[in-house]
Protein backbone atom coordinates (compact mmCIF):
# COMPACT_ATOMS: atom_id res chain seq x y z
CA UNK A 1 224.28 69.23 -6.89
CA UNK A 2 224.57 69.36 -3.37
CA UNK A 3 222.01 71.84 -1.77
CA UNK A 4 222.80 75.05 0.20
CA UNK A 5 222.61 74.29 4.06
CA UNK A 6 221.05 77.44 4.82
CA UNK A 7 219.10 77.68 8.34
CA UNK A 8 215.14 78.10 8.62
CA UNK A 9 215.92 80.77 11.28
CA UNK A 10 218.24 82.66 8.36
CA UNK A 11 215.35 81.76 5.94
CA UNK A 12 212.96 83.71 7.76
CA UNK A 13 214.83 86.65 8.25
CA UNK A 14 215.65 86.44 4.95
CA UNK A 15 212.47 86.33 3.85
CA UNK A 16 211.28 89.32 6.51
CA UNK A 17 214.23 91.91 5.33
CA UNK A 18 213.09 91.46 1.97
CA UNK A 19 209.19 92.04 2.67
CA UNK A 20 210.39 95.37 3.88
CA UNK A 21 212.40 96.10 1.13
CA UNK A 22 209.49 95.29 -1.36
CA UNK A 23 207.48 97.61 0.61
CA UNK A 24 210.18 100.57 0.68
CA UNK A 25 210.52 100.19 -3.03
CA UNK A 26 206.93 100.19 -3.53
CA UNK A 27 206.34 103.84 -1.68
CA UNK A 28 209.50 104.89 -2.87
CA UNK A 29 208.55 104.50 -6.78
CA UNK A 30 204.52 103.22 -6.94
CA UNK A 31 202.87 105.37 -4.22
CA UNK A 32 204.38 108.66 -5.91
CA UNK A 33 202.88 107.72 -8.96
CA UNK A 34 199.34 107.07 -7.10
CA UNK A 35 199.40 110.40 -5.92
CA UNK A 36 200.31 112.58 -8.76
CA UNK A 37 197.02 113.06 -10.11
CA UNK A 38 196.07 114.16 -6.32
CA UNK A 39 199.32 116.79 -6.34
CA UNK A 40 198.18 117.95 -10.12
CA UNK A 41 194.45 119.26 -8.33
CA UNK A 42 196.25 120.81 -5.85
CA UNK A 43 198.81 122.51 -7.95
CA UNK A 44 195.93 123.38 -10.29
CA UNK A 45 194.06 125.14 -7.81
CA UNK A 46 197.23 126.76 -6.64
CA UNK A 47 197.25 128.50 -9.66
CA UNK A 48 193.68 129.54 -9.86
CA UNK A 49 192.94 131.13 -6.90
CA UNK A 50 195.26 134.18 -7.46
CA UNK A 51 193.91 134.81 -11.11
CA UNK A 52 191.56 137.21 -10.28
CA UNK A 53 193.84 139.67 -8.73
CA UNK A 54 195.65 139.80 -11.41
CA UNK A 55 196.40 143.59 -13.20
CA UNK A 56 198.54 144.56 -16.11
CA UNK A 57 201.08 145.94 -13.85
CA UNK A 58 201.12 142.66 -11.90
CA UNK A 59 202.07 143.90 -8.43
CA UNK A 60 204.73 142.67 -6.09
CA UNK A 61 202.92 141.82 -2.95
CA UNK A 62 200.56 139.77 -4.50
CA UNK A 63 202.94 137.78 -6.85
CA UNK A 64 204.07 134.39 -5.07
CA UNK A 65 207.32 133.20 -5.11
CA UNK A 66 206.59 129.88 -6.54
CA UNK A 67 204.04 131.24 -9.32
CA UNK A 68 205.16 133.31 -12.60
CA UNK A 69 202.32 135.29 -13.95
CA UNK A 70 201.95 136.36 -18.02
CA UNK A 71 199.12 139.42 -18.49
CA UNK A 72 197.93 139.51 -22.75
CA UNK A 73 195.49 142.50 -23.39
CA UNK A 74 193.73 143.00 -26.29
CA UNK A 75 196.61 144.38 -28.32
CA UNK A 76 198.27 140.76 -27.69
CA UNK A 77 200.54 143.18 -25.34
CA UNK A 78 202.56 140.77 -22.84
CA UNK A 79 203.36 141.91 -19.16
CA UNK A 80 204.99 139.51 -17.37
CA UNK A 81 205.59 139.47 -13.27
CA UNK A 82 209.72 139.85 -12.09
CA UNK A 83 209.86 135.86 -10.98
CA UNK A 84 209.58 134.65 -14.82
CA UNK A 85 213.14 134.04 -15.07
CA UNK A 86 213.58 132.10 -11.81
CA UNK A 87 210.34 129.68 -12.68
CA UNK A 88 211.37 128.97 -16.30
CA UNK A 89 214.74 129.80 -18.75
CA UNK A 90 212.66 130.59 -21.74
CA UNK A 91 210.78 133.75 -23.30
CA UNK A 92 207.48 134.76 -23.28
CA UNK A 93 206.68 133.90 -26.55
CA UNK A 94 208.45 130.25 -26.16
CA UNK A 95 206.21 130.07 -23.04
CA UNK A 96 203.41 130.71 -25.13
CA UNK A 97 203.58 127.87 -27.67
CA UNK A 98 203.27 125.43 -25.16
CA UNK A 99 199.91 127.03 -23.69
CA UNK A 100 196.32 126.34 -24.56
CA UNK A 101 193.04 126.76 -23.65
CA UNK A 102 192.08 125.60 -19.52
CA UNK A 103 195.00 124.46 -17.95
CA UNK A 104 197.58 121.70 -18.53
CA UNK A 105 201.41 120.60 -18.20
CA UNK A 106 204.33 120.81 -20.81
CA UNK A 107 208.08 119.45 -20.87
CA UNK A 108 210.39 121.99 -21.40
CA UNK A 109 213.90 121.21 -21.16
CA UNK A 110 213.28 118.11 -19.49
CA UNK A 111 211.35 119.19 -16.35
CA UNK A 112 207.94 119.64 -16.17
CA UNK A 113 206.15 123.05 -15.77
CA UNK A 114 202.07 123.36 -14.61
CA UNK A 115 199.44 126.46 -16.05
CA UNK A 116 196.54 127.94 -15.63
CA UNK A 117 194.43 129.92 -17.64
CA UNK A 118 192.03 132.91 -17.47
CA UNK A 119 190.59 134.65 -20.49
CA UNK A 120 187.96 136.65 -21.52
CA UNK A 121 188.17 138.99 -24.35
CA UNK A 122 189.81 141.81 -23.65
CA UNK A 123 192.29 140.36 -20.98
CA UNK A 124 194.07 136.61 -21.11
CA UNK A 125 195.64 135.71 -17.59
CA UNK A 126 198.23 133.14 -17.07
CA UNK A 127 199.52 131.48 -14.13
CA UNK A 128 202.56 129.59 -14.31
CA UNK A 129 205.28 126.82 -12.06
CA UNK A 130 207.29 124.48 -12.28
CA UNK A 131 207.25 121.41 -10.78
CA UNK A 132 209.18 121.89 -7.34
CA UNK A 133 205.81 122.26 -5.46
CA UNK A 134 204.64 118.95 -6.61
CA UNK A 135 208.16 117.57 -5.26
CA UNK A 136 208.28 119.94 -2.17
CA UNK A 137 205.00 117.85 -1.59
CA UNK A 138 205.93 114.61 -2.15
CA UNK A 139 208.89 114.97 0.29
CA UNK A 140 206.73 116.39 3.33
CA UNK A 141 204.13 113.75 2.78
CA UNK A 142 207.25 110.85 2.64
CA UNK A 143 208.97 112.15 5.40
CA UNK A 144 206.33 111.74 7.35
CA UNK A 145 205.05 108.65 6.14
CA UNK A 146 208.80 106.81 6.36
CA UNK A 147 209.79 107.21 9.98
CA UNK A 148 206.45 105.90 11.36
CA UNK A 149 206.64 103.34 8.64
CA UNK A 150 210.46 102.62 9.24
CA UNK A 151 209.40 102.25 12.98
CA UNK A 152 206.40 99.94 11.93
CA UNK A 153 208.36 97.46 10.43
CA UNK A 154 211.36 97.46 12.22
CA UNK A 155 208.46 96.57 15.30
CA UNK A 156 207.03 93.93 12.52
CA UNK A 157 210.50 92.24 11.77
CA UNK A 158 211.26 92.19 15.35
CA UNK A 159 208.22 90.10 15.92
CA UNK A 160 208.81 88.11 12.99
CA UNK A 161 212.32 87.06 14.74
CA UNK A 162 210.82 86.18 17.97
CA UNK A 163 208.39 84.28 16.72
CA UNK A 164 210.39 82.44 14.29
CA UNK A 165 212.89 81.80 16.82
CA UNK A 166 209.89 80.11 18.77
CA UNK A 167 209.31 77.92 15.79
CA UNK A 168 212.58 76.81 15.65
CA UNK A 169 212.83 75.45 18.77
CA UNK A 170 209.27 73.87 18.14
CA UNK A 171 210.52 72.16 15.25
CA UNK A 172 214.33 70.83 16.85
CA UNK A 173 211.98 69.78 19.47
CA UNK A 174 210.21 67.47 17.15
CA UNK A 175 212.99 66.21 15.22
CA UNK A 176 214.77 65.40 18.71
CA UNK A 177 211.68 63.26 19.24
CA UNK A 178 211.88 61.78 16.34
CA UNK A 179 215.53 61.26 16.60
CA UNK A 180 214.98 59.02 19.64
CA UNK A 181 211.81 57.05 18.78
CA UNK A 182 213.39 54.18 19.50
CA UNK A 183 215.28 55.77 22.40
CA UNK A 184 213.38 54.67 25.68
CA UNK A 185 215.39 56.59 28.15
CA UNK A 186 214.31 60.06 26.18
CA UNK A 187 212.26 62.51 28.33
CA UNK A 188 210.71 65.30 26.57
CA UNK A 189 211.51 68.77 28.08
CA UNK A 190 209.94 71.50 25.93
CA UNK A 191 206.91 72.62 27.16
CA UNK A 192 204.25 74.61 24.47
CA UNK A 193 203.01 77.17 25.72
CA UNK A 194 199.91 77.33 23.11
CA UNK A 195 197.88 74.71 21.37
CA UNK A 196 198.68 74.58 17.90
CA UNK A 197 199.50 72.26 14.81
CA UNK A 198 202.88 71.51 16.17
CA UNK A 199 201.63 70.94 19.37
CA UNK A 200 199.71 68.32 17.81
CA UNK A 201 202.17 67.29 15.60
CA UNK A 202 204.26 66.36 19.13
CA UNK A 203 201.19 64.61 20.63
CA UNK A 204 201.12 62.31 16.79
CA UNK A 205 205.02 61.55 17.36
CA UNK A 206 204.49 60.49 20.50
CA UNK A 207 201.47 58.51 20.24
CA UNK A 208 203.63 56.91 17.06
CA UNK A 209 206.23 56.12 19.52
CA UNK A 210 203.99 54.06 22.42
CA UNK A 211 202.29 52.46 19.32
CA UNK A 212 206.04 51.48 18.01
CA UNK A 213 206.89 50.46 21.09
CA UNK A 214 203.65 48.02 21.23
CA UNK A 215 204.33 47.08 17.79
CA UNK A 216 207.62 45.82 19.09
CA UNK A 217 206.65 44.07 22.10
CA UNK A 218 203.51 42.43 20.27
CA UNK A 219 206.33 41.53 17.39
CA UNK A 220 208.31 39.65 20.02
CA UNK A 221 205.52 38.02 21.50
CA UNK A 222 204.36 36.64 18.38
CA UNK A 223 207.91 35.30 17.14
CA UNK A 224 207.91 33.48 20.68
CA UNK A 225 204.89 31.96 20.47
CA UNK A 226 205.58 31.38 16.79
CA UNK A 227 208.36 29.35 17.77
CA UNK A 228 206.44 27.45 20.49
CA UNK A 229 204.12 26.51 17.95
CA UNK A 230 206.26 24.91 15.76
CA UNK A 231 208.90 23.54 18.53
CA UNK A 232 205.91 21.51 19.80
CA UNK A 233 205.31 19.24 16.78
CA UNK A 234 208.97 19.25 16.11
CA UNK A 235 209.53 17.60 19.33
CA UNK A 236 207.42 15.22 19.13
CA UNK A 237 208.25 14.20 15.47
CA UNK A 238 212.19 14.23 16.84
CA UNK A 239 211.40 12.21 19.90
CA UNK A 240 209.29 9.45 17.78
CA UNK A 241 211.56 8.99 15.33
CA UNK A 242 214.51 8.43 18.47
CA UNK A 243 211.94 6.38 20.07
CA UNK A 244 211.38 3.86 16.61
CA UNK A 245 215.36 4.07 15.86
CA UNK A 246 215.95 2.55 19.74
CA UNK A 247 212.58 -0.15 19.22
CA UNK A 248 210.84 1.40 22.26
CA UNK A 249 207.96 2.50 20.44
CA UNK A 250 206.22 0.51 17.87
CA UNK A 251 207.07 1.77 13.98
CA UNK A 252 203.97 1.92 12.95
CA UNK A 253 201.94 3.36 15.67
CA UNK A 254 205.23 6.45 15.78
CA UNK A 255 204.91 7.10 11.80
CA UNK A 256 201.56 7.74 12.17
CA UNK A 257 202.05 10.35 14.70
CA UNK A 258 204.53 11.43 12.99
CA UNK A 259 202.27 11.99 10.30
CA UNK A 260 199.80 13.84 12.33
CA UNK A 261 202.36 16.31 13.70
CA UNK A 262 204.22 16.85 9.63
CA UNK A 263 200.26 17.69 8.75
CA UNK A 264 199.92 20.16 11.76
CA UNK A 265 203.48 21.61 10.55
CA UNK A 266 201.71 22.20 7.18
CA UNK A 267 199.02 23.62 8.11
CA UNK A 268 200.82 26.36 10.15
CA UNK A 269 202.98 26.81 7.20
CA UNK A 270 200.24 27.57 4.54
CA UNK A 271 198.58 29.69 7.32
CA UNK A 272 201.63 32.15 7.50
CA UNK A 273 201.81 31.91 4.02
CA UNK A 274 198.85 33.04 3.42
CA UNK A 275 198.88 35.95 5.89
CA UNK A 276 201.80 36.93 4.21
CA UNK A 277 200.05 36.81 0.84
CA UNK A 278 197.13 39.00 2.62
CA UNK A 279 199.50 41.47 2.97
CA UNK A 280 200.77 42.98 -0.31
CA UNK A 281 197.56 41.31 -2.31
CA UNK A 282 195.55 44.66 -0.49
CA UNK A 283 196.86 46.54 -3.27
CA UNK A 284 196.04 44.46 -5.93
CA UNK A 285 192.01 44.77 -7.23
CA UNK A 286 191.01 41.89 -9.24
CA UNK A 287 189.52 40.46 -6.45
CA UNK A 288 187.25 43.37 -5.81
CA UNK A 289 185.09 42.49 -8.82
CA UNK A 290 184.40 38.68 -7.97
CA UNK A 291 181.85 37.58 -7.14
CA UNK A 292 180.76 33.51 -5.31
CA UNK A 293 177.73 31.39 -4.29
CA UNK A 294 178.66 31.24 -0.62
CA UNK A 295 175.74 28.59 0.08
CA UNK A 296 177.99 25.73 -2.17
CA UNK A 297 181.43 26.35 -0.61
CA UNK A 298 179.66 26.09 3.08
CA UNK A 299 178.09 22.87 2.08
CA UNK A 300 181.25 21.30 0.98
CA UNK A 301 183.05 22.61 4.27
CA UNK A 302 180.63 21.41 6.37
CA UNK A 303 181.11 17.75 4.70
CA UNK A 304 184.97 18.12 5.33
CA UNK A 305 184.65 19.09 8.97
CA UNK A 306 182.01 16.43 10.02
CA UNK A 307 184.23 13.54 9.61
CA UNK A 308 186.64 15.44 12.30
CA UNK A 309 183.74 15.95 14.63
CA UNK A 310 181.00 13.69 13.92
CA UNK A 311 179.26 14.36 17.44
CA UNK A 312 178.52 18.01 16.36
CA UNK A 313 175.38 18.66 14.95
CA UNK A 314 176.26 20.74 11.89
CA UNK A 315 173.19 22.99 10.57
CA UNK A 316 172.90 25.47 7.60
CA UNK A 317 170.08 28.22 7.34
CA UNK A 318 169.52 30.08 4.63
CA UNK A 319 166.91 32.97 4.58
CA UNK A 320 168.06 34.98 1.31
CA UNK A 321 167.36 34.15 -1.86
CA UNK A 322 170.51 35.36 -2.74
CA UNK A 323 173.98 33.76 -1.61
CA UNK A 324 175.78 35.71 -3.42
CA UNK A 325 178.76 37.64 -1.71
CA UNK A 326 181.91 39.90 -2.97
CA UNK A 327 184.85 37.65 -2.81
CA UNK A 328 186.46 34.70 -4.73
CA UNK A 329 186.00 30.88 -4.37
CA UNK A 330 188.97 30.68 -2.79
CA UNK A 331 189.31 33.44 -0.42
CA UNK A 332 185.62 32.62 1.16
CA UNK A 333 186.86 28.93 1.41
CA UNK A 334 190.03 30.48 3.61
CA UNK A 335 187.65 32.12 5.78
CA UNK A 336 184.95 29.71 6.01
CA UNK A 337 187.98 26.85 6.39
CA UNK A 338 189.43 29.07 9.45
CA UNK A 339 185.82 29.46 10.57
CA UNK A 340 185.10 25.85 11.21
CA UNK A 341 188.23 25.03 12.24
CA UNK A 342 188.16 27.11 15.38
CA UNK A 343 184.79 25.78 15.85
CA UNK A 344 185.53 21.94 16.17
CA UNK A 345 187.77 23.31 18.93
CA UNK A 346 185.26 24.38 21.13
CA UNK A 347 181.66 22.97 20.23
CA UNK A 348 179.87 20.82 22.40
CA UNK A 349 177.32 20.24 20.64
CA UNK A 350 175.91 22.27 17.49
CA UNK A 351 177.88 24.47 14.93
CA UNK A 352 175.35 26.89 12.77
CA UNK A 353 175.52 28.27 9.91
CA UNK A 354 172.87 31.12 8.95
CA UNK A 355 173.23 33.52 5.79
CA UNK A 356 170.18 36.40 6.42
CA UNK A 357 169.59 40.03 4.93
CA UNK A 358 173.15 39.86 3.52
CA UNK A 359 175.01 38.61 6.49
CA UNK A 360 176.35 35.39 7.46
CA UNK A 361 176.27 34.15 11.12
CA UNK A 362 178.52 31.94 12.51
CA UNK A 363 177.58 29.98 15.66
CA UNK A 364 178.42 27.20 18.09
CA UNK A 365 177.51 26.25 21.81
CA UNK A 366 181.03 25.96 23.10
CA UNK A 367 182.01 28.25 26.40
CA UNK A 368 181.83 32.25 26.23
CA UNK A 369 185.13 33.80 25.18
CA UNK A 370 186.50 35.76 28.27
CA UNK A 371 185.95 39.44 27.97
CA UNK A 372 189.73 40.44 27.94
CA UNK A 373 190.71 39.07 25.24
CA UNK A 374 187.57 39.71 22.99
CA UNK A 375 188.63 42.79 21.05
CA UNK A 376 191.95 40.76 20.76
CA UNK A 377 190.54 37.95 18.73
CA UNK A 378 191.45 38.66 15.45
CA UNK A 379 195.07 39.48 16.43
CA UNK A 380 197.22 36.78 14.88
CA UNK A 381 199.16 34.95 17.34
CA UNK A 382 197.63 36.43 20.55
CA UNK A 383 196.94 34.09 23.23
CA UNK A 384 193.28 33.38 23.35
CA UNK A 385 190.94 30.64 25.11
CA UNK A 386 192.77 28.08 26.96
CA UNK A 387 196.13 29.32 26.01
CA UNK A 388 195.60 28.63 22.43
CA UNK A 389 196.96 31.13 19.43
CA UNK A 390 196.92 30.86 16.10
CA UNK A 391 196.46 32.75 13.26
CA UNK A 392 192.98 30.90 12.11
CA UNK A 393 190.76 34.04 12.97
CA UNK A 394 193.11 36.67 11.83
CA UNK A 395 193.53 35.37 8.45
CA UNK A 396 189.11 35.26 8.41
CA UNK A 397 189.35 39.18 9.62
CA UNK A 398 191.94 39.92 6.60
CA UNK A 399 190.67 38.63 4.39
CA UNK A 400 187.05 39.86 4.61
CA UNK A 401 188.60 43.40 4.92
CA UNK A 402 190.23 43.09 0.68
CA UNK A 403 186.51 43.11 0.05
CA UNK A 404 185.18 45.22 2.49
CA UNK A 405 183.26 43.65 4.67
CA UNK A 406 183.55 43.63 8.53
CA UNK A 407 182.88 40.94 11.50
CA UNK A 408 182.01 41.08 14.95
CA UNK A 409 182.40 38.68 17.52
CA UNK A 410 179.55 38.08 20.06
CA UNK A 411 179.09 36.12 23.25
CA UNK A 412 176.06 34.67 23.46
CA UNK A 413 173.94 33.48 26.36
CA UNK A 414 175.27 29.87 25.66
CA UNK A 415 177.81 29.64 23.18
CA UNK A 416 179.71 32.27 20.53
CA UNK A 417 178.71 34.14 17.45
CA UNK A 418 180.84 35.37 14.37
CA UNK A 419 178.78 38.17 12.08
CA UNK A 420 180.31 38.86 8.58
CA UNK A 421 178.31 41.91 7.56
């Protein structure tokens, strides 16, 4: 079913028109019903007071209107006052089942009549009226109450409209923005006027939108460079195998470059694989709960990488007793793999590896990286020292973080440092 389209500004006024019919209704039916007990004492001591001027031949100018008066002397005589018949339709003696002792209320006829007695004994006094004081009452007291409170809320719901009006705009504002995040000719024209969660909802969307926007360059970037990576080998596989076909370059001297450049190709191609794999394997948790000997996967990396550089000194230190890290055998090989590689890059002389108070320490003696690129490092397929990018580092940085563990990158006074802490 197909939902109403219904306007938040109509909502809200809506929603404000009934508020102040919920509170109408509620004086109109609840707060007479609060204050009956408090027009019941009145009415009560309405009918006291004149008691005690009360004679058996019940005068005129003290009788009130609103009040019937009954007079029983000792003989059980009854004198009642001329106003009787306009207060109640019944007899004396029909009045007189419904009174007792004190004072009270009875139903007669379906309204409600109030009493008040005095007795001693010789003389019984009784005051009596009907319930048109109690509503005489309750009109004054709501006819005064309404127009200030009509006024009130017609102030209130006149707000309510301005302000939601305010909102309104606030919130087209921010779906125009979001409209035309990827709209670079947009210019934002509202201006807020106070600092509130919208406001800050704006600055969000628009901090989104330059982070989009370098998201998208960086995205670019990286499929360019991406491409330059593998064009290279490609071009050099392609213009060996030309060079064999015409006999200007020896066959087996151009298959084995060949072969170098397919291995390169591979190597790239497992590396974005991987990355890839990074990706949706944050969700999974297996992992979490492994656990490796980091000491025996460094050893046998260290024997791989010495035949590719066997002028490097290659050192391990190990100062815990424990080697044992989060992680599985094959994600610390990954990282340690990546590691090394990037190493055999730069080292001049001496690659270290040192595992202390729960930390590793990578280290070789190769030149400082330069300073704007450093927090860069681990961004795959940035451009880094000497024009070189890869994705070697970022796939180190990744995959430490599906265990949770973080690492820095240090210049040193002569050569660079990788923590894994």
């Amino acid at each position: 079913m197909r939902p109403m389209k219904y306007s938040l500004f109509r909502q809200l006024l809506s929603m404000g028109i009934l508020l102040v019919g919920i509170i109408f209704l509620s004086l109109g039916i609840l707060l007479p019903k609060v204050l009956l007990p408090v027009y019941e004492r009145n009415i009560y001591n309405y009918l006291k007071q004149p008691l005690e001027l009360i004679r058996p031949e019940i005068k005129d100018d003290i009788v009130s209107t609103d009040i019937a008066y009954l007079y029983i002397n000792s003989s059980n005589k009854v004198v009642v006052s001329d106003n009787l018949e306009d207060i109640i339709t019944a007899t004396p003696s029909q009045i007189l089942k419904h009174i007792k002792e004190g004072y009270g209320k009875f139903i007669y006829l379906g309204k409600t009549y109030y009493y008040y007695t005095s007795n001693n004994e010789y003389v019984t006094k009784i005051a009596l009226t009907n319930n048109n004081y109690i509503n005489k009452i309750r009109e004054d007291i709501l006819y005064t109450i309404f127009p200030i409170l009509l006024i009130t809320l017609l102030l209130i719901t006149a707000l309510i409209i301005l302000w939601s009006r305010r909102l309104i705009l606030k919130i087209e504002n921010l779906k125009d923005k979001v409209d035309n995040l990827d709209n670079d000719h947009y210019v934002d024209r509202y201006h807020y006027r106070t600092d509130d969660e919208l406001q800050a909802l704006s600055k969000a969307i628009d901090d989104m939108r330059v982070t989009l926007k370098e998201q998208e360059e960086y995205k670019n970037q990286m499929y360019q460079n991406i491409s330059h990576d593998f064009k290279t080998p490609l071009t050099v596989i392609k213009s060996y195998i030309e060079a064999i076909e015409d006999g200007v370059e020896d066959r087996e001297k151009g298959y084995q470059i060949i072969k170098e450049q397919v291995n390169k190709l591979e190597i790239k191609v497992h590396s974005l694989l991987y990355l890839n794999k990074l990706n949706y394997m944050k969700d999974l948790k297996y992992y979490q709960d492994k656990t490796v000997d980091i000491s025996e996967i460094l050893k046998k990396s260290i024997e791989k990488f010495k035949v590719q550089r066997p002028d490097v000194q290659w050192e391990i230190y190990i100062g815990d007793k424990t080697t044992i890290f989060r992680g599985t055998e094959d994600m610390w090989e990954a990282i340690i793999d990546n590691m090394f590689n990037n190493f055999i890059r730069y080292a001049e002389k001496s690659v270290k590896a040192t595992i202390k108070n729960h930390r590793i320490t990578f280290y070789n003696d190769g030149p400082n990286i330069d300073v704007t690129i450093l927090n860069d490092i681990f961004t795959p397929y940035k451009k880094g020292m000497k024009g070189q990018f890869g994705l070697g580092l970022s796939i180190i940085k990744k995959t430490l973080a599906l265990f949770h563990y973080e690492i820095v990158v240090k210049n040193e006074k002569k050569g660079v440092s990788f923590m894994i802490k």
